[in-house]
N, C-alpha and C. Protein backbone atom coordinates (compact mmCIF):
# COMPACT_ATOMS: atom_id res chain seq x y z
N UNK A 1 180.51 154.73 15.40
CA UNK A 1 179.61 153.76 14.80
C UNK A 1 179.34 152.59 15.76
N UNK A 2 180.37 152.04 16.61
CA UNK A 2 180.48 150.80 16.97
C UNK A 2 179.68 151.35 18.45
N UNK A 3 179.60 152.46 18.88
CA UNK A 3 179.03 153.04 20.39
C UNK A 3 177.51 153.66 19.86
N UNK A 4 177.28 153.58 18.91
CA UNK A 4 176.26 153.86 18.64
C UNK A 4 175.22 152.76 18.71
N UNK A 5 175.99 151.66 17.98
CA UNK A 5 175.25 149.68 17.75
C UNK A 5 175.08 149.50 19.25
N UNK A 6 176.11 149.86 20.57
CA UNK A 6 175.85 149.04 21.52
C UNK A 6 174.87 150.04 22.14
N UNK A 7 174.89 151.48 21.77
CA UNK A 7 173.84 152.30 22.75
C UNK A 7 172.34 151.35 22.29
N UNK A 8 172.07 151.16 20.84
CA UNK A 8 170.75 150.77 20.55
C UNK A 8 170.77 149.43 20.82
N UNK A 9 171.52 148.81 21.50
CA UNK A 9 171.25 147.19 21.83
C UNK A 9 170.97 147.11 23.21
N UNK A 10 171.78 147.75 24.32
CA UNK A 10 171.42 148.32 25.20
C UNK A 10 169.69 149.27 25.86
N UNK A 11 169.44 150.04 24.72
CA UNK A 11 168.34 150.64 25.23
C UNK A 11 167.24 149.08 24.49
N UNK A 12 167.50 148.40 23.69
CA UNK A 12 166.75 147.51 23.22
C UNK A 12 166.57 146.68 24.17
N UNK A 13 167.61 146.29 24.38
CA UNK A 13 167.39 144.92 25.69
C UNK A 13 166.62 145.88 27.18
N UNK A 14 167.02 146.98 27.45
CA UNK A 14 166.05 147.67 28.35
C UNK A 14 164.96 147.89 28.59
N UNK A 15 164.38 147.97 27.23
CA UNK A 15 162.88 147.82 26.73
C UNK A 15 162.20 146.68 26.84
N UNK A 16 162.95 145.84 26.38
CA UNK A 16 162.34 144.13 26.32
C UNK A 16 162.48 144.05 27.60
N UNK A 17 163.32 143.81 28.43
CA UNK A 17 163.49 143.99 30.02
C UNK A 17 161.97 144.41 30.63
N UNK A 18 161.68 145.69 30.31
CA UNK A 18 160.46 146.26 31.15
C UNK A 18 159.50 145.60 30.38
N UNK A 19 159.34 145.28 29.30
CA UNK A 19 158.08 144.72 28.87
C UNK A 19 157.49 143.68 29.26
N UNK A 20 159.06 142.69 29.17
CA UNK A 20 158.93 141.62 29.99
C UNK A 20 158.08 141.34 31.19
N UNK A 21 158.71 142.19 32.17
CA UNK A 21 158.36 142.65 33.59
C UNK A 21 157.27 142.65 33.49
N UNK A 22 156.46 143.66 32.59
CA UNK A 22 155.10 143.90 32.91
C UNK A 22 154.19 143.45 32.29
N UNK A 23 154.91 142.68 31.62
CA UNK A 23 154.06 141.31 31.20
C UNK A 23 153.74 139.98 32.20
N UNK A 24 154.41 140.08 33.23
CA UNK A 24 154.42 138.56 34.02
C UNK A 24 153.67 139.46 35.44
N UNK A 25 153.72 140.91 36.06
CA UNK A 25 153.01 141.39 36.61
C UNK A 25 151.31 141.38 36.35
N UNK A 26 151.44 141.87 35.21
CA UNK A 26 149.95 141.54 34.33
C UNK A 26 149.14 139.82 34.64
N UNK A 27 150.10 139.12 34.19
CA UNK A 27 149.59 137.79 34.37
C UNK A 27 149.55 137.03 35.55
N UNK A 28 150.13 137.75 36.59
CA UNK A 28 150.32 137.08 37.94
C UNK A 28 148.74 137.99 38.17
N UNK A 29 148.65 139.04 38.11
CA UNK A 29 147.46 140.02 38.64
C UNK A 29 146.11 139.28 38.16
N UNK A 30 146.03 138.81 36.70
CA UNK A 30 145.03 138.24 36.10
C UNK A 30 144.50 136.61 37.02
N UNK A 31 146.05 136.23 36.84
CA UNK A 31 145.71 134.86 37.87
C UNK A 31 144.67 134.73 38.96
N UNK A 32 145.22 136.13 40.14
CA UNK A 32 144.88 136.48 41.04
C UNK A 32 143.05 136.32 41.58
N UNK A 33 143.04 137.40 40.27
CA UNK A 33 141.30 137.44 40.30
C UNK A 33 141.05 136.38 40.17
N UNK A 34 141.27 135.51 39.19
CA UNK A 34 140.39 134.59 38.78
C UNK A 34 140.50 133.76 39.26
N UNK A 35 141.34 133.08 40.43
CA UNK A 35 141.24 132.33 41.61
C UNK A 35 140.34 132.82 42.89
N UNK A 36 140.37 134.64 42.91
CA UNK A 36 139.50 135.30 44.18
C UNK A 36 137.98 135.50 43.67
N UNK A 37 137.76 135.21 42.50
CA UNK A 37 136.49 135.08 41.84
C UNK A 37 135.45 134.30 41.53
N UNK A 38 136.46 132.78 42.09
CA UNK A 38 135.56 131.73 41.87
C UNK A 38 135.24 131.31 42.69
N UNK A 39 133.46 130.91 43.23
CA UNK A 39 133.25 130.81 44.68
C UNK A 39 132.66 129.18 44.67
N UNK A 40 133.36 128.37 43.41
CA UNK A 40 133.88 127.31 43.74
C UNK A 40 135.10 126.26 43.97
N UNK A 41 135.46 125.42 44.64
CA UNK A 41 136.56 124.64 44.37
C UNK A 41 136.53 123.37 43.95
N UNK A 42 137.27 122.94 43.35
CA UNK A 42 137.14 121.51 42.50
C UNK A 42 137.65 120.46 43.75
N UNK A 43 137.04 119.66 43.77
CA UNK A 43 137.35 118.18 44.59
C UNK A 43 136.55 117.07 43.81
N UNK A 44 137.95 116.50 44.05
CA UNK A 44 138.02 114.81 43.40
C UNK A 44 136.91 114.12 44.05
N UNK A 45 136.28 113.07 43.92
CA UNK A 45 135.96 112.37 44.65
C UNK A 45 136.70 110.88 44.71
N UNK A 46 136.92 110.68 46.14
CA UNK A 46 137.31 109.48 46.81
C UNK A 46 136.56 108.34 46.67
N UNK A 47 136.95 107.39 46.65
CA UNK A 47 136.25 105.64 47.06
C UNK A 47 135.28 106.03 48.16
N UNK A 48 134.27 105.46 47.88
CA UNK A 48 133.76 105.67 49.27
C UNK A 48 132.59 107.23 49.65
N UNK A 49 132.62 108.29 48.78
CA UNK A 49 132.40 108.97 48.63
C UNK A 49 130.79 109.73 48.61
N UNK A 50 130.21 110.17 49.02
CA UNK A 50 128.71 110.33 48.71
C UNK A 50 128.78 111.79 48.59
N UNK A 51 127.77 112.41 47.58
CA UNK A 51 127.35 113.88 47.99
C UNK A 51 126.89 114.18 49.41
N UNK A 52 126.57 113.75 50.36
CA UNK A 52 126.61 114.32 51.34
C UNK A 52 127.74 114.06 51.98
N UNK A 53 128.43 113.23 51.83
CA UNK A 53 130.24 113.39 52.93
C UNK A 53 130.45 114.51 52.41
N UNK A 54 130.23 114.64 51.10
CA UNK A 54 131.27 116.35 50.73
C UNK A 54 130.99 117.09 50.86
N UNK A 55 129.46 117.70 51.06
CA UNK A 55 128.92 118.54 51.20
C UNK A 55 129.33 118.72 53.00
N UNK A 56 128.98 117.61 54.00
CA UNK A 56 129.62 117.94 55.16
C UNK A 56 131.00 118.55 55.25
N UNK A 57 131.74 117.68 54.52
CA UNK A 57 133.38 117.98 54.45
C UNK A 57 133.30 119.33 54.18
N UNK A 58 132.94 119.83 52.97
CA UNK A 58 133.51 121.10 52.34
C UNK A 58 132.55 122.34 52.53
N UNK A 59 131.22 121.78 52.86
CA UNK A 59 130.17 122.66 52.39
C UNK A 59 130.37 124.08 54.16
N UNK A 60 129.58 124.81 54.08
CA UNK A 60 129.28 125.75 54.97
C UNK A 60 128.70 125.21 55.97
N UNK A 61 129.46 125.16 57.36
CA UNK A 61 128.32 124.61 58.43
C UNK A 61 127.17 125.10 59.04
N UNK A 62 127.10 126.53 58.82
CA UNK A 62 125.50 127.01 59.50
C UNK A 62 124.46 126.41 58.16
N UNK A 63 124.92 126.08 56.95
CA UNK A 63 123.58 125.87 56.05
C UNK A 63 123.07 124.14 56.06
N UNK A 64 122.08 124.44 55.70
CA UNK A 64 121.75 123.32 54.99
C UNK A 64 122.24 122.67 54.69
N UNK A 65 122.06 121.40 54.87
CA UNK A 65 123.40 120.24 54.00
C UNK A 65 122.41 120.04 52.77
N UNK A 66 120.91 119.86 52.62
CA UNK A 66 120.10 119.31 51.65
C UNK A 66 120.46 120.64 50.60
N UNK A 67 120.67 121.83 51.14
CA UNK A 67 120.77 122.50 49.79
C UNK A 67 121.93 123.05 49.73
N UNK A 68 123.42 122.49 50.16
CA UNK A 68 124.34 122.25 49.51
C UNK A 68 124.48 121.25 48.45
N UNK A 69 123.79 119.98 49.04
CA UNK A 69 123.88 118.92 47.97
C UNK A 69 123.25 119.14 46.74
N UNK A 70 122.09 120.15 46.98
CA UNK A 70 121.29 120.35 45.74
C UNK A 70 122.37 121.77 45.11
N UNK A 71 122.79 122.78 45.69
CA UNK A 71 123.59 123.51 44.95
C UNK A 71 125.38 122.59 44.14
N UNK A 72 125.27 121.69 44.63
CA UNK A 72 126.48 121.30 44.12
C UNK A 72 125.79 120.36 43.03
N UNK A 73 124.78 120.21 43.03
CA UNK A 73 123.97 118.98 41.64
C UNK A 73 123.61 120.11 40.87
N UNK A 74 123.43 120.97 40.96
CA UNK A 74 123.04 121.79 40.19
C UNK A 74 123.94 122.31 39.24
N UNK A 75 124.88 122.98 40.10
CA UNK A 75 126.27 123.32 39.28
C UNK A 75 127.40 122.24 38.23
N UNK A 76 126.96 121.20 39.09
CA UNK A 76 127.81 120.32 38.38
C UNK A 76 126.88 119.23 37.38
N UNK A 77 125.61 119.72 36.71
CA UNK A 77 124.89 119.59 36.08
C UNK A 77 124.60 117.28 36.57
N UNK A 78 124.76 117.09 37.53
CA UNK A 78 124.20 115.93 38.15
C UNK A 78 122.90 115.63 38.13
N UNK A 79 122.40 114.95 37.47
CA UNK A 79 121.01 114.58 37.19
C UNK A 79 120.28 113.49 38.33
N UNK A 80 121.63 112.72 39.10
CA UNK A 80 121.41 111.75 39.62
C UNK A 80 122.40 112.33 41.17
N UNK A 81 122.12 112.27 42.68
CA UNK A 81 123.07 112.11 43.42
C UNK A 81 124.92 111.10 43.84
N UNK A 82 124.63 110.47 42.28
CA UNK A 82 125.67 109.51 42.37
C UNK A 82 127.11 109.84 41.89
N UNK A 83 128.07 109.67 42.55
CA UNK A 83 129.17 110.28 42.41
C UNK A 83 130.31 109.52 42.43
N UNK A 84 131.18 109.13 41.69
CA UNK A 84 132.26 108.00 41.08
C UNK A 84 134.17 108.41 41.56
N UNK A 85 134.18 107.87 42.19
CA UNK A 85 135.74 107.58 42.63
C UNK A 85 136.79 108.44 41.30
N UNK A 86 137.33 109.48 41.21
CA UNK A 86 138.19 110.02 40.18
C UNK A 86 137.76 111.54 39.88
N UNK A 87 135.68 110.99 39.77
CA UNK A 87 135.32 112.28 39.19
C UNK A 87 135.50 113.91 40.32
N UNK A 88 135.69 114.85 39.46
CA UNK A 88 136.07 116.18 40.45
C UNK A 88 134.83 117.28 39.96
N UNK A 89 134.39 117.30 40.97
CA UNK A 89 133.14 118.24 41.03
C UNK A 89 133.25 119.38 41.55
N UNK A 90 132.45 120.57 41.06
CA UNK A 90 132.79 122.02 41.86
C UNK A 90 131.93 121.95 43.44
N UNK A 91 132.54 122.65 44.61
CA UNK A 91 131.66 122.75 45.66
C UNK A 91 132.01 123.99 46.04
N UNK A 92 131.03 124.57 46.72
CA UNK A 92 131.03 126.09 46.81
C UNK A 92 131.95 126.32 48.07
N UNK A 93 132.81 127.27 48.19
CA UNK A 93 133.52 127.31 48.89
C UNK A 93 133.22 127.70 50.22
N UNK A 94 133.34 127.59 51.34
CA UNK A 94 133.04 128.03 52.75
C UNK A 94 133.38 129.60 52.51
């Protein structure tokens, strides 16, 4: 009786064991994509700051800087080029 309780506690905790496992595999994998999927990155903006410093800073150097600045107003639904010390805006990644 008593080898029977520990066989089923044993194969129990074995089970939870692998489930476990492939539960945090799963969620590391999910992470994954959805960091290799987004072809923007968030940046703060600094004191001092203009859409075009960032767009130089971050943006792609063979393009356009005028239509980085306009793809990053766009995305970040900016009505105005003005951009405030704290706020974090998406910019497309190099």
């Amino acid at each position: 009786m008593i080898k029977l309780k520990k066989k089923r506690i044993v194969i129990f905790a074995f089970l939870l064991i692998v489930i476990l496992f492939s539960m945090s595999l799963s969620y590391g994998q999910q992470k994954e994509e959805k960091r290799g999927n987004d072809p923007y990155q968030l940046v703060t903006v600094r004191e001092g700051d203009t859409l075009w410093d960032i767009a130089c800073q971050y943006g792609e150097k063979e393009k356009d800087l005028r239509s980085i600045v306009y793809n990053i107003r766009q995305v970040n639904q900016l009505e105005t080029p003005v951009v405030y010390p704290g706020q974090q805006i998406k910019v497309p990644k190099e």
